[in-house]
Protein backbone atom coordinates (compact mmCIF):
# COMPACT_ATOMS: atom_id res chain seq x y z
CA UNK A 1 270.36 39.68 168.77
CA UNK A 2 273.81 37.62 169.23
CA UNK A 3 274.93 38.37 165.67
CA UNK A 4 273.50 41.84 165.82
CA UNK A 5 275.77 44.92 164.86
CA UNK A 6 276.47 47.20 167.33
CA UNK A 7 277.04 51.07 166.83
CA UNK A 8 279.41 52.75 168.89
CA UNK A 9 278.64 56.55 170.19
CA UNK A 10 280.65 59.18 171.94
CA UNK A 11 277.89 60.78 174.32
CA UNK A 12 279.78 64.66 174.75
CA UNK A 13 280.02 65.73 178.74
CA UNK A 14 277.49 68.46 178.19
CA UNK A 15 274.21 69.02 176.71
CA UNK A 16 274.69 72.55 175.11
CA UNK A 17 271.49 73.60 176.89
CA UNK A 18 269.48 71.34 175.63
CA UNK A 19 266.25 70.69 177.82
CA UNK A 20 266.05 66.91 178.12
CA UNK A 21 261.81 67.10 178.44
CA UNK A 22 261.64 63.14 178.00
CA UNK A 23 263.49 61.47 180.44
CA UNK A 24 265.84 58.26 179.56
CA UNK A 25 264.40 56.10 181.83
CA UNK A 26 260.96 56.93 180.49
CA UNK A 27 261.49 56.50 177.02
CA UNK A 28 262.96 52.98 177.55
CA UNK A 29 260.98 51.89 179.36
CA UNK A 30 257.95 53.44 177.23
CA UNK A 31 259.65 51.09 174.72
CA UNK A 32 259.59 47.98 177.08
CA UNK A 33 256.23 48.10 178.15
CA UNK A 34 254.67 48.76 173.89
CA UNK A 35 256.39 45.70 173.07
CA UNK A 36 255.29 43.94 175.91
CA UNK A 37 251.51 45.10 175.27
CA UNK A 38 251.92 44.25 170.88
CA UNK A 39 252.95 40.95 172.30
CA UNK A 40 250.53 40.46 174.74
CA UNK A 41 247.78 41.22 172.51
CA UNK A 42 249.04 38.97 169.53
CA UNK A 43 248.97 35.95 171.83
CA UNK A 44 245.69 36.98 172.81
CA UNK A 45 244.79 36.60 169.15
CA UNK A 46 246.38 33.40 168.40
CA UNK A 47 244.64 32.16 171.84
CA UNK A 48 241.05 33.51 170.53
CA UNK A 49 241.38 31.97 167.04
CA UNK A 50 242.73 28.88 168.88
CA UNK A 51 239.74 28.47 170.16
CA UNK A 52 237.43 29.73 167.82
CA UNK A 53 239.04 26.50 165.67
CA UNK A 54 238.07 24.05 168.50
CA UNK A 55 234.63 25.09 168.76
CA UNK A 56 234.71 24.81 165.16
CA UNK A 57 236.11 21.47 165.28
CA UNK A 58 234.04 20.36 168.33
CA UNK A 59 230.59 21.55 166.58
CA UNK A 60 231.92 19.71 162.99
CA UNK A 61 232.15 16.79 164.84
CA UNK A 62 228.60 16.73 166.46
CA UNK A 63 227.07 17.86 163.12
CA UNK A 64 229.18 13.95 161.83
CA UNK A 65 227.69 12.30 164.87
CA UNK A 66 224.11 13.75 164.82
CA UNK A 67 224.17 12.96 160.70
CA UNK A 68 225.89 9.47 161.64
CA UNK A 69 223.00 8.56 164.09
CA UNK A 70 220.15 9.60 162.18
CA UNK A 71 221.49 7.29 159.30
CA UNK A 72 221.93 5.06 161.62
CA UNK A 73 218.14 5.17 162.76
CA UNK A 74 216.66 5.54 159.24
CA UNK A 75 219.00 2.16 158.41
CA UNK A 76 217.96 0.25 161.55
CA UNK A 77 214.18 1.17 160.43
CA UNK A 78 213.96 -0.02 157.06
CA UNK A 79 216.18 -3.40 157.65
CA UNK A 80 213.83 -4.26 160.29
CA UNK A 81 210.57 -3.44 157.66
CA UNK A 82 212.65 -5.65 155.00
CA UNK A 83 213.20 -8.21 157.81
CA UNK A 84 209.37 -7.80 158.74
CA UNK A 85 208.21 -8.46 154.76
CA UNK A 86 210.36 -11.53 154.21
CA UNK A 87 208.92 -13.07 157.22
CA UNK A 88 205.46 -12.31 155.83
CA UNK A 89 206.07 -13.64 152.27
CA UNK A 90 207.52 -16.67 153.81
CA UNK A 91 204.70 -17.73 155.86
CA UNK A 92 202.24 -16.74 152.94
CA UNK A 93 204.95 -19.32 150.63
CA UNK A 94 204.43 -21.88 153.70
CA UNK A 95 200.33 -21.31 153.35
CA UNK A 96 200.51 -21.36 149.65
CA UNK A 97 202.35 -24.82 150.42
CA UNK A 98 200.09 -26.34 152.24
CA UNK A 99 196.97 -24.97 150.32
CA UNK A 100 198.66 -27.09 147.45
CA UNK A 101 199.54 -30.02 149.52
CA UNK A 102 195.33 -30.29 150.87
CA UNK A 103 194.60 -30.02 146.87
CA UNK A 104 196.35 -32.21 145.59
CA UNK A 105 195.46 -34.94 147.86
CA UNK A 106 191.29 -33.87 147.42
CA UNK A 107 192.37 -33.63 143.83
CA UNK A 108 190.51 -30.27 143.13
CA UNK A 109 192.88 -29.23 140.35
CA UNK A 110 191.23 -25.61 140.62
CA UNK A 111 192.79 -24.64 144.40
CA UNK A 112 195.63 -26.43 143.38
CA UNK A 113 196.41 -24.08 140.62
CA UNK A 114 195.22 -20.67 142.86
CA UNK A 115 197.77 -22.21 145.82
CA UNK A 116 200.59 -22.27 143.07
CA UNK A 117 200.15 -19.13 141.99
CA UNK A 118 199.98 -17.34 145.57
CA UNK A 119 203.28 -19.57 146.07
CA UNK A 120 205.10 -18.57 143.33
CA UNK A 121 204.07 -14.80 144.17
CA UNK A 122 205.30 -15.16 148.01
CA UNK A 123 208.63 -16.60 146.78
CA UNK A 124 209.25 -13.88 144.10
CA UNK A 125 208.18 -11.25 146.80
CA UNK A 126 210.47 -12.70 149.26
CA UNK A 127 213.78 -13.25 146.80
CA UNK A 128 213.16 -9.13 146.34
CA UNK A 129 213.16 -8.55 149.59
CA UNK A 130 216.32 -10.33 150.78
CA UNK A 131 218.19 -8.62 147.47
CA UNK A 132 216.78 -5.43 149.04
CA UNK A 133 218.45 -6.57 152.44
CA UNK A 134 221.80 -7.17 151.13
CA UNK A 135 221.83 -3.84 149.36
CA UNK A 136 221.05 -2.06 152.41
CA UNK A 137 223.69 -4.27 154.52
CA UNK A 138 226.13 -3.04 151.96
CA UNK A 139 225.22 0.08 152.20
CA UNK A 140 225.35 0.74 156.34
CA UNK A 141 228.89 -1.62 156.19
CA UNK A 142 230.19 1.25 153.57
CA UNK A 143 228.55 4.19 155.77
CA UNK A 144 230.00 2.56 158.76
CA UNK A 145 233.86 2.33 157.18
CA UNK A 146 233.60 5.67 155.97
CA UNK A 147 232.83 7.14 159.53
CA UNK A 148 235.19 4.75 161.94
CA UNK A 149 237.99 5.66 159.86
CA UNK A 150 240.19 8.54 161.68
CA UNK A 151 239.63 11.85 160.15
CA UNK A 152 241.92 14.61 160.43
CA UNK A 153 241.56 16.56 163.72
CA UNK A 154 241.26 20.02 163.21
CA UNK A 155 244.69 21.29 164.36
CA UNK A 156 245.17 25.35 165.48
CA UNK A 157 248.86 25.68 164.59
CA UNK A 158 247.81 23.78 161.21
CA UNK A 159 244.89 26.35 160.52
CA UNK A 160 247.49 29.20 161.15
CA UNK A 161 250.17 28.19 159.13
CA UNK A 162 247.87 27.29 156.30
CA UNK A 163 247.23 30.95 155.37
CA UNK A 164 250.89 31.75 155.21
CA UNK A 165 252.83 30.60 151.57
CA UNK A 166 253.45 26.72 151.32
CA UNK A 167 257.25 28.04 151.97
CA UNK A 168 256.63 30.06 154.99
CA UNK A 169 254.47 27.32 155.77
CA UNK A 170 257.11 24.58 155.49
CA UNK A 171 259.68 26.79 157.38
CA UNK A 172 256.94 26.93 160.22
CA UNK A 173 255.94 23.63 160.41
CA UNK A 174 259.99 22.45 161.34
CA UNK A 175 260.33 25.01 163.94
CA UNK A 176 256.99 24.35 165.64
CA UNK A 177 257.90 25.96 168.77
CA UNK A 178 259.38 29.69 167.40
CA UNK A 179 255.72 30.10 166.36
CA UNK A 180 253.59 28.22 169.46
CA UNK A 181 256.37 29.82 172.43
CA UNK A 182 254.82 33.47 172.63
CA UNK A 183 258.28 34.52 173.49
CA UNK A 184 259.78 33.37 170.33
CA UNK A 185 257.40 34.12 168.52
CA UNK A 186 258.20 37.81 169.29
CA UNK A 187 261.41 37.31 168.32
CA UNK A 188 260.38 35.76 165.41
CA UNK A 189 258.16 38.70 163.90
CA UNK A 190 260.90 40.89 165.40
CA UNK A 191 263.50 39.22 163.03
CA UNK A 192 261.24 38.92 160.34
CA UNK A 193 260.63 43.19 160.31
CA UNK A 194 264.17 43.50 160.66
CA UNK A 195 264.90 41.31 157.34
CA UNK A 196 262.20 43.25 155.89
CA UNK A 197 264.48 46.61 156.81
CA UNK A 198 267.22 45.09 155.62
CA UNK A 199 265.55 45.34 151.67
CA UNK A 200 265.14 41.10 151.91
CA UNK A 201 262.00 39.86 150.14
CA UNK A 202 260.43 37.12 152.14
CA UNK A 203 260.16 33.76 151.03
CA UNK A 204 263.50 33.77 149.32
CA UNK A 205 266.89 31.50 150.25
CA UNK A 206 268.42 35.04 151.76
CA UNK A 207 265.30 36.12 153.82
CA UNK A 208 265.48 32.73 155.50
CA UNK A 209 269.18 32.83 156.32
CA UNK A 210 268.49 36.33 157.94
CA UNK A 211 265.90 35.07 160.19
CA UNK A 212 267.43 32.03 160.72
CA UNK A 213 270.95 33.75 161.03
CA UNK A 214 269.25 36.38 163.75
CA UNK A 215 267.64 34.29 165.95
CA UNK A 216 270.62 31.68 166.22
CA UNK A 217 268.63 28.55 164.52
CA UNK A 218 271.39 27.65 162.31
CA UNK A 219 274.08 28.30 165.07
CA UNK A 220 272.01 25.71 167.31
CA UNK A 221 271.88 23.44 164.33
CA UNK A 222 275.42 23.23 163.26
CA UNK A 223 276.46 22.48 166.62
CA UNK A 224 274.13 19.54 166.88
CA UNK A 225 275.44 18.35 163.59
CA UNK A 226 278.56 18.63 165.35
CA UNK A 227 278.15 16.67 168.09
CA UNK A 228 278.22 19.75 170.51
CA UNK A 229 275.48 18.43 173.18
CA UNK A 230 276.60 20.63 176.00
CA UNK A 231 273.47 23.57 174.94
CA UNK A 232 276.27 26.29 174.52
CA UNK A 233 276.15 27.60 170.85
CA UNK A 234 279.40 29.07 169.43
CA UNK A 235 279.27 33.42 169.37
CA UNK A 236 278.50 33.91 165.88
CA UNK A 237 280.46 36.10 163.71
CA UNK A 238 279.29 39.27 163.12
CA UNK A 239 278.21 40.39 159.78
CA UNK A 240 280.00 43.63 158.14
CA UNK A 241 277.51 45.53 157.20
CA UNK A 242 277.68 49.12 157.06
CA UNK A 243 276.94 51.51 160.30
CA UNK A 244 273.61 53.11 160.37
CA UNK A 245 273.83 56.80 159.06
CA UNK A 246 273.42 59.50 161.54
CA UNK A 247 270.19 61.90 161.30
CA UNK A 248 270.62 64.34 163.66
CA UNK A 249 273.78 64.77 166.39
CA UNK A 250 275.75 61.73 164.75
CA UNK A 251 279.03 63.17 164.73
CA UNK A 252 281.39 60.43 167.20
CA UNK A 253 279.45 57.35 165.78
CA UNK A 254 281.01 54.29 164.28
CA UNK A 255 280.67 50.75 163.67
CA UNK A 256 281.80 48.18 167.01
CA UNK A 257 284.50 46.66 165.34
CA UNK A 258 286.25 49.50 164.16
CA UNK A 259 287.60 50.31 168.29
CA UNK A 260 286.18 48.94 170.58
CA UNK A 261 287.89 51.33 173.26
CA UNK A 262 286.14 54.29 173.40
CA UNK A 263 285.99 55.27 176.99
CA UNK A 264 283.94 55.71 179.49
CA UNK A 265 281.66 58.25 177.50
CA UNK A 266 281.44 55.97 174.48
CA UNK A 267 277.98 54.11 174.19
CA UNK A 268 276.65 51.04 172.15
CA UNK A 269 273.52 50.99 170.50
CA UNK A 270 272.31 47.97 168.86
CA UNK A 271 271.27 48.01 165.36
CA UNK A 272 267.62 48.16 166.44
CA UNK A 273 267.79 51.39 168.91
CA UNK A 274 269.89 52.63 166.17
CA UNK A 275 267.12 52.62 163.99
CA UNK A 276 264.72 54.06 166.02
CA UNK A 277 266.86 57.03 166.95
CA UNK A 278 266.94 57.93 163.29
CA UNK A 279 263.92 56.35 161.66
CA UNK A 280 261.30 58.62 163.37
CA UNK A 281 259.97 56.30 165.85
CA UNK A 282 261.55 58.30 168.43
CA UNK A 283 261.57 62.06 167.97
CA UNK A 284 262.04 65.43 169.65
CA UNK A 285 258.39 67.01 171.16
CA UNK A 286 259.67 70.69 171.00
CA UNK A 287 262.32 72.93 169.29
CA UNK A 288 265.98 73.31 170.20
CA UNK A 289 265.88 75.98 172.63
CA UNK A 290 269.54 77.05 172.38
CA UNK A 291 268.53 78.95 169.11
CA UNK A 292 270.91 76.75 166.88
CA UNK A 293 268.10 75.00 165.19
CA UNK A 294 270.30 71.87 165.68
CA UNK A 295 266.65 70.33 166.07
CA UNK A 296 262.97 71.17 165.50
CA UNK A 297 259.93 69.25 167.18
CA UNK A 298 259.24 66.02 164.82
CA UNK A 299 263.18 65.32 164.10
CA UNK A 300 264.43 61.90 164.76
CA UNK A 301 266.22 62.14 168.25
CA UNK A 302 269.21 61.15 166.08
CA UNK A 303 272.16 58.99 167.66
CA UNK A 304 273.99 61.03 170.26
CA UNK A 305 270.39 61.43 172.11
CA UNK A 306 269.77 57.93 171.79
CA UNK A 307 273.15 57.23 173.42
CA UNK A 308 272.85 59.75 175.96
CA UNK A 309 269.50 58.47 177.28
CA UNK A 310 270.95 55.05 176.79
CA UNK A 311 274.07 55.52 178.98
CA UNK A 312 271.69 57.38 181.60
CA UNK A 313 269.94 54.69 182.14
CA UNK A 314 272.51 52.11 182.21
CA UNK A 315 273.77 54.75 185.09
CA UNK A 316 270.94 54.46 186.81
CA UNK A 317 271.02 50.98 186.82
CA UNK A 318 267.37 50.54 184.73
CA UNK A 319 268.78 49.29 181.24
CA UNK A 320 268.23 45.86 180.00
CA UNK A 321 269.31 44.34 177.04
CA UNK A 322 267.85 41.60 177.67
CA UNK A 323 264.22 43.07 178.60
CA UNK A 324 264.24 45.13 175.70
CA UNK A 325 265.09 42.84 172.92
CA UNK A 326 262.85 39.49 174.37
C-alpha cells in the first residue's frame, strides 16, 4: 500500500548451513497464485448471488404480471355481467313502460298496476347495478395505479450491501466501485483485515480512516477538493508506527525511516510480508539442521528468511510488488 510501512532487513552473506528446502521463488509465488484463487472465487460468489437476485427479481415480477392479468380477467368478466344485467333491467323498464302505456289507454286499471310494479322493480334492479359498476370501475382504476407505478427494481449491489451495518452500508454505497471492481474489492477486504490487525474495531471513525487512509481514498479526495485534476495523488506520509517485532532470525531489522542506506544486502519488507514471516502463515517444514536449534519445524520463518527469499527473488528478476499486493 502507498502509505504502508516498510521494514528494513540486513540479509547476512551466508546461510550458516541452513538447507533452504522451500525455494524463494516458490513461496512467492505460492503466495501470488492463493490470493489470486481467494479472489477469484469471491467474485465467483458475488457473480452467483448476482444472479440468483435476478432470477429472483425476474420470477417476482412474473408472479405481479400473472396476478395482474388474472385480476385483470376476473374484472373484465364481471363488468361485462354488470353491463349485461343493466341492459336487461332496462329493456324489462322499457316493457314495463309500454305495458303501462297499452293500459292506460284500454283503461284496465289491473295491468296497469302489474306494469308499474315490474317498472319500478326493473329501475331499482338497474340503479343497483350501475352502483355495482362504479364500484368495480373504482376498484380496477385503484388496481391499475397501484401496478403502473414504478416499483423498486431489485438491485444486486443493493441486496449485498443490505446485510452489512447501515454504516458499512453507507460507506459502500459512496464508493460503489471499491466493492463492484473485483480488483478493488481485493484491496478492499485486504485493507479491511489489515485494520482488523491493527486492534481497529470496524464501524468506528478510526477503522474508516485506516481503510480509507490505506487504499488512498482520502488522498484522491483531497486533491479533488483541491483542484488537482491532473489524476496524480500526492505520496502520502507515512504513519510512525512501530516496526514489527522479530520472531525468529530478526537481529539487523528496523523501521524504513530510521536509514534508509543499508546496502546492497539490506532488504524491505512491507508491513504485510512482515507479518507473515512472523505470524505463522509462513513457517519452517523441518528442523534446523546445523544443531543450533535456531529453528524447529512449525516456527514462523521469522524476518531474515523472509528477506532472504525476498531479495532472491528480486535477483532473479521474479518479484513483484505490484502482483503481490493487487
Amino acid at each position: 500500500m502507498a502509505d504502508e510501512e516498510e521494514i528494513v532487513v540486513s540479509v547476512d552473506g551466508e546461510d550458516d548451513g541452513v538447507v533452504h528446502e522451500e525455494d524463494a521463488s516458490a513461496v512467492l509465488k505460492k503466495q501470488y497464485d492463493d490470493l489470486v484463487a481467494d479472489n477469484k472465487r469471491r467474485q465467483e460468489r458475488e457473480e452467483a448471488a448476482n444472479r440468483r437476485a435476478a432470477e429472483a427479481a425476474n420470477e417476482a415480477n412474473r408472479a405481479r404480471e400473472e396476478v395482474r392479468t388474472a385480476r385483470s380477467e376476473v374484472a373484465d368478466r364481471e363488468l361485462d355481467t354488470i353491463v349485461s344485467g343493466i341492459a336487461a333491467a332496462q329493456a324489462k323498464a322499457d316493457s314495463a313502460q309500454r305495458d303501462y302505456e297499452a293500459a292506460e289507454e284500454a283503461g284496465d286499471v289491473k295491468k296497469k298496476a302489474e306494469a308499474q310494479r315490474r317498472m319500478a322493480r326493473a329501475e331499482a334492479e338497474a340503479f343497483r347495478l350501475e352502483e355495482a359498476k362504479g364500484d368495480l370501475e373504482s376498484r380496477n382504476a385503484s388496481a391499475s395505479k397501484a401496478v403502473e407505478s414504478p416499483s423498486r427494481i431489485a438491485d444486486p449491489f443493493e441486496e449485498y450491501v443490505s446485510q452489512r451495518t447501515p454504516r458499512t452500508a453507507d460507506w459502500m454505497r459512496q464508493h460503489r466501485d471499491w466493492v463492484v471492481d473485483p480488483r478493488k474489492g481485493a484491496k478492499l477486504t485486504g485493507a479491511h483485515h489489515m485494520a482488523v490487525g491493527e486492534g481497529l474495531t470496524p464501524d468506528t471513525d478510526e477503522y474508516f480512516e485506516y481503510v480509507e487512509k490505506t487504499l488512498g481514498i482520502r488522498e484522491t479526495e483531497a486533491s479533488q477538493r483541491n483542484g488537482n485534476t491532473n489524476g496524480q495523488t500526492r505520496t502520502q506520509t507515512r504513519r510512525s508506527t512501530p516496526p514489527v517485532a522479530p520472531v525468529n532470525g530478526g537481529a539487523g531489522a528496523h523501521s524504513s525511516g530510521a536509514n534508509d542506506n543499508r546496502g546492497e544486502n539490506s532488504v524491505r519488507l512491507t508491513r504485510a510480508e512482515a507479518a507473515s514471516a512472523t505470524d505463522g502463515t509462513l513457517q519452517w517444514n523441518y528442523d534446523d539442521p546445523s544443531g543450533k536449534k535456531r529453528f524447529k519445524k512449525g516456527d514462523p520463518i521469522g524476518l531474515q528468511e523472509m528477506a532472504r527469499r525476498k531479495q532472491a527473488m528480486q535477483k532473479q528478476g521474479l518479484y513483484d510488488k505490484n502482483n503481490i499486493e493487487a
